[in-house]
C-alpha atoms as a PDB file:
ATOM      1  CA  UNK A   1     180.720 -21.270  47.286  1.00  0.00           C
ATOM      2  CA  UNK A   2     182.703 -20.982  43.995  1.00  0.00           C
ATOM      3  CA  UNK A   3     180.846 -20.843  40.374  1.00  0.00           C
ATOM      4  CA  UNK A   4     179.534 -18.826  38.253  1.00  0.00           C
ATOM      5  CA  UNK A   5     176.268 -17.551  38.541  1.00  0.00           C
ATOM      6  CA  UNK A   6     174.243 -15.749  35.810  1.00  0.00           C
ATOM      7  CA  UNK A   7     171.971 -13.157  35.615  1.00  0.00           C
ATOM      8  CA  UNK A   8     168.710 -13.685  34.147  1.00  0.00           C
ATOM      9  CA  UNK A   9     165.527 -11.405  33.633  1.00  0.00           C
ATOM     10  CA  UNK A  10     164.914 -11.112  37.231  1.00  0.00           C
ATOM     11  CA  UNK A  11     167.522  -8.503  38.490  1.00  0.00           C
ATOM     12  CA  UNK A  12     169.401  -9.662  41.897  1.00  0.00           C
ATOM     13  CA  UNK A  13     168.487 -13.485  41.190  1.00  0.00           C
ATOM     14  CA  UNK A  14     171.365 -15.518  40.368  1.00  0.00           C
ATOM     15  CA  UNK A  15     171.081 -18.996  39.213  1.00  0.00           C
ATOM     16  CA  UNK A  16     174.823 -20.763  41.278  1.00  0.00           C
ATOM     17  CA  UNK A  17     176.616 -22.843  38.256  1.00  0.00           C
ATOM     18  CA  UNK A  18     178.693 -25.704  39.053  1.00  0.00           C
ATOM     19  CA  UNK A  19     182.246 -25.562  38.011  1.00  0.00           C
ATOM     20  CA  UNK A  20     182.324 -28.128  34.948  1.00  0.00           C
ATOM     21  CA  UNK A  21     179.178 -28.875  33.137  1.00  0.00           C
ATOM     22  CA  UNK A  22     178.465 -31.351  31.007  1.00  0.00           C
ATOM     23  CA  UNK A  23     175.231 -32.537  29.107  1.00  0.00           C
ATOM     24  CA  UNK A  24     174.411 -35.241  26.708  1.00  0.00           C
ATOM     25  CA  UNK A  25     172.151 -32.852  24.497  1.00  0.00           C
ATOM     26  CA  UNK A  26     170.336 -35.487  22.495  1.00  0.00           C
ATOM     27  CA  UNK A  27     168.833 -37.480  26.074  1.00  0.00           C
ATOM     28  CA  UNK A  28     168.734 -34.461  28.071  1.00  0.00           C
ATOM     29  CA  UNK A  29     167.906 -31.522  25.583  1.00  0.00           C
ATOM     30  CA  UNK A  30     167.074 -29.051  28.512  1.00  0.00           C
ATOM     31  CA  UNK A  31     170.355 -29.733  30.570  1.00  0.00           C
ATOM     32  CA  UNK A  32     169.195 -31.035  33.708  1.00  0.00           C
ATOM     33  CA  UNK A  33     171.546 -34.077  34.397  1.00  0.00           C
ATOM     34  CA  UNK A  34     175.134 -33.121  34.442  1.00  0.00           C
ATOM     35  CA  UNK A  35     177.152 -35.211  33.625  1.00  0.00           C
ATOM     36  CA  UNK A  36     180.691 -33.637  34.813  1.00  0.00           C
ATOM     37  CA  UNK A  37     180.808 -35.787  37.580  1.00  0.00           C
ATOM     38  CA  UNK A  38     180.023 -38.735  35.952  1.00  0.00           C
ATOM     39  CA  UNK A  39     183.178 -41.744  35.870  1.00  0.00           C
ATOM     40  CA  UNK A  40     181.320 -42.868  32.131  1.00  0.00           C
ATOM     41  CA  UNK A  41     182.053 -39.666  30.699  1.00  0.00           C
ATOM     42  CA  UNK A  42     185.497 -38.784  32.215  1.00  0.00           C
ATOM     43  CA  UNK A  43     187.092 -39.669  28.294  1.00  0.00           C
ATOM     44  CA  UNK A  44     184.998 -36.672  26.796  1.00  0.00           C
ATOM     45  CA  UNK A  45     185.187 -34.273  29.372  1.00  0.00           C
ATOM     46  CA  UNK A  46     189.107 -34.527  29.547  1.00  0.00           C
ATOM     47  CA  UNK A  47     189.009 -34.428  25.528  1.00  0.00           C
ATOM     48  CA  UNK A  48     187.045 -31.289  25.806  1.00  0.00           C
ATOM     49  CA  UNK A  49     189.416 -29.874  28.146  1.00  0.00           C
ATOM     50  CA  UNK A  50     192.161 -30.668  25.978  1.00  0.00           C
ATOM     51  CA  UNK A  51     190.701 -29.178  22.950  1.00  0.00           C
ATOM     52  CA  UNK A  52     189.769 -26.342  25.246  1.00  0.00           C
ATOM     53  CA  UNK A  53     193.629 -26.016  26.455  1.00  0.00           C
ATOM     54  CA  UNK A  54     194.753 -25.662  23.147  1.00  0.00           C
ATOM     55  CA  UNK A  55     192.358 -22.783  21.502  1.00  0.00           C
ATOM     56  CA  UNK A  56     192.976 -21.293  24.476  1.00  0.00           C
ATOM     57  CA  UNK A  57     197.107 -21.464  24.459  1.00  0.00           C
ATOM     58  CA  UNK A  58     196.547 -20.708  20.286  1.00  0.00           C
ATOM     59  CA  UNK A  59     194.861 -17.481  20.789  1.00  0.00           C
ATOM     60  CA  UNK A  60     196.850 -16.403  23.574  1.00  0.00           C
ATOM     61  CA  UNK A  61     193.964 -15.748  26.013  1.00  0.00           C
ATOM     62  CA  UNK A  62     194.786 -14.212  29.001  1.00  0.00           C
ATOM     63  CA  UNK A  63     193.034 -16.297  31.245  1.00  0.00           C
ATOM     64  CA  UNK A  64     196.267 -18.731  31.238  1.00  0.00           C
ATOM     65  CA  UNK A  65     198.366 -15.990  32.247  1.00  0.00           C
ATOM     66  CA  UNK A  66     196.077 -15.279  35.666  1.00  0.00           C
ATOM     67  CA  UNK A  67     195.652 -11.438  34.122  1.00  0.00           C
ATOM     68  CA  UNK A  68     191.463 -11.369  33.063  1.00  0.00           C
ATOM     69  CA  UNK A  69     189.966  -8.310  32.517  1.00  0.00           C
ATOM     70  CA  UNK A  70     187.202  -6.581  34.105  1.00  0.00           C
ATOM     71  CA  UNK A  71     184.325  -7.975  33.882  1.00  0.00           C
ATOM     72  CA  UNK A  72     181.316  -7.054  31.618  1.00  0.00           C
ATOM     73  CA  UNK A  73     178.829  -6.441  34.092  1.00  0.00           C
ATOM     74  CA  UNK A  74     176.211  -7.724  31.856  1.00  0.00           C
ATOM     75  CA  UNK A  75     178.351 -10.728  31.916  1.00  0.00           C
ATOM     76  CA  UNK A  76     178.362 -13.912  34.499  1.00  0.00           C
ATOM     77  CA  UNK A  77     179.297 -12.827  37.869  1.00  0.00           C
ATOM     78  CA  UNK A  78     181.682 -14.810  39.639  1.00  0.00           C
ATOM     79  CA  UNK A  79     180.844 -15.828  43.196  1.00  0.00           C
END
């Protein structure tokens, strides 16, 4: 499986994240219904992306260049 999972208080549980996540905060205010997936919303989620493209190719992260740093271990751990 790929994702992100996050560590919470219980040490060795990890919650498995789906890849995109998307929530409409106002109707679902404890993020239960992603709506990644969801044809409706496929105009914000590419917006977002886009936005997210761009601070990311501003800043020069180095995610877009394939060389990431260690991880913080306190940090998601990808799976």
């Amino acid at each position: 499986p790929s994702g992100v999972a996050y560590r919470d208080a219980n040490p060795g549980y990890h919650h498995a994240r789906p890849a995109e996540e998307l929530y409409d905060l106002k109707q679902d205010p404890e993020e239960v219904h992603n709506l990644a997936d969801d044809p409706a919303c496929q105009s914000i989620k590419n917006d977002l992306h886009d936005k997210l493209f761009s601070y990311l190719t501003k800043s020069a992260d180095p995610v877009l260049t394939g060389h990431v740093p260690e991880p913080d271990r306190k940090g998601p751990l990808l799976i």
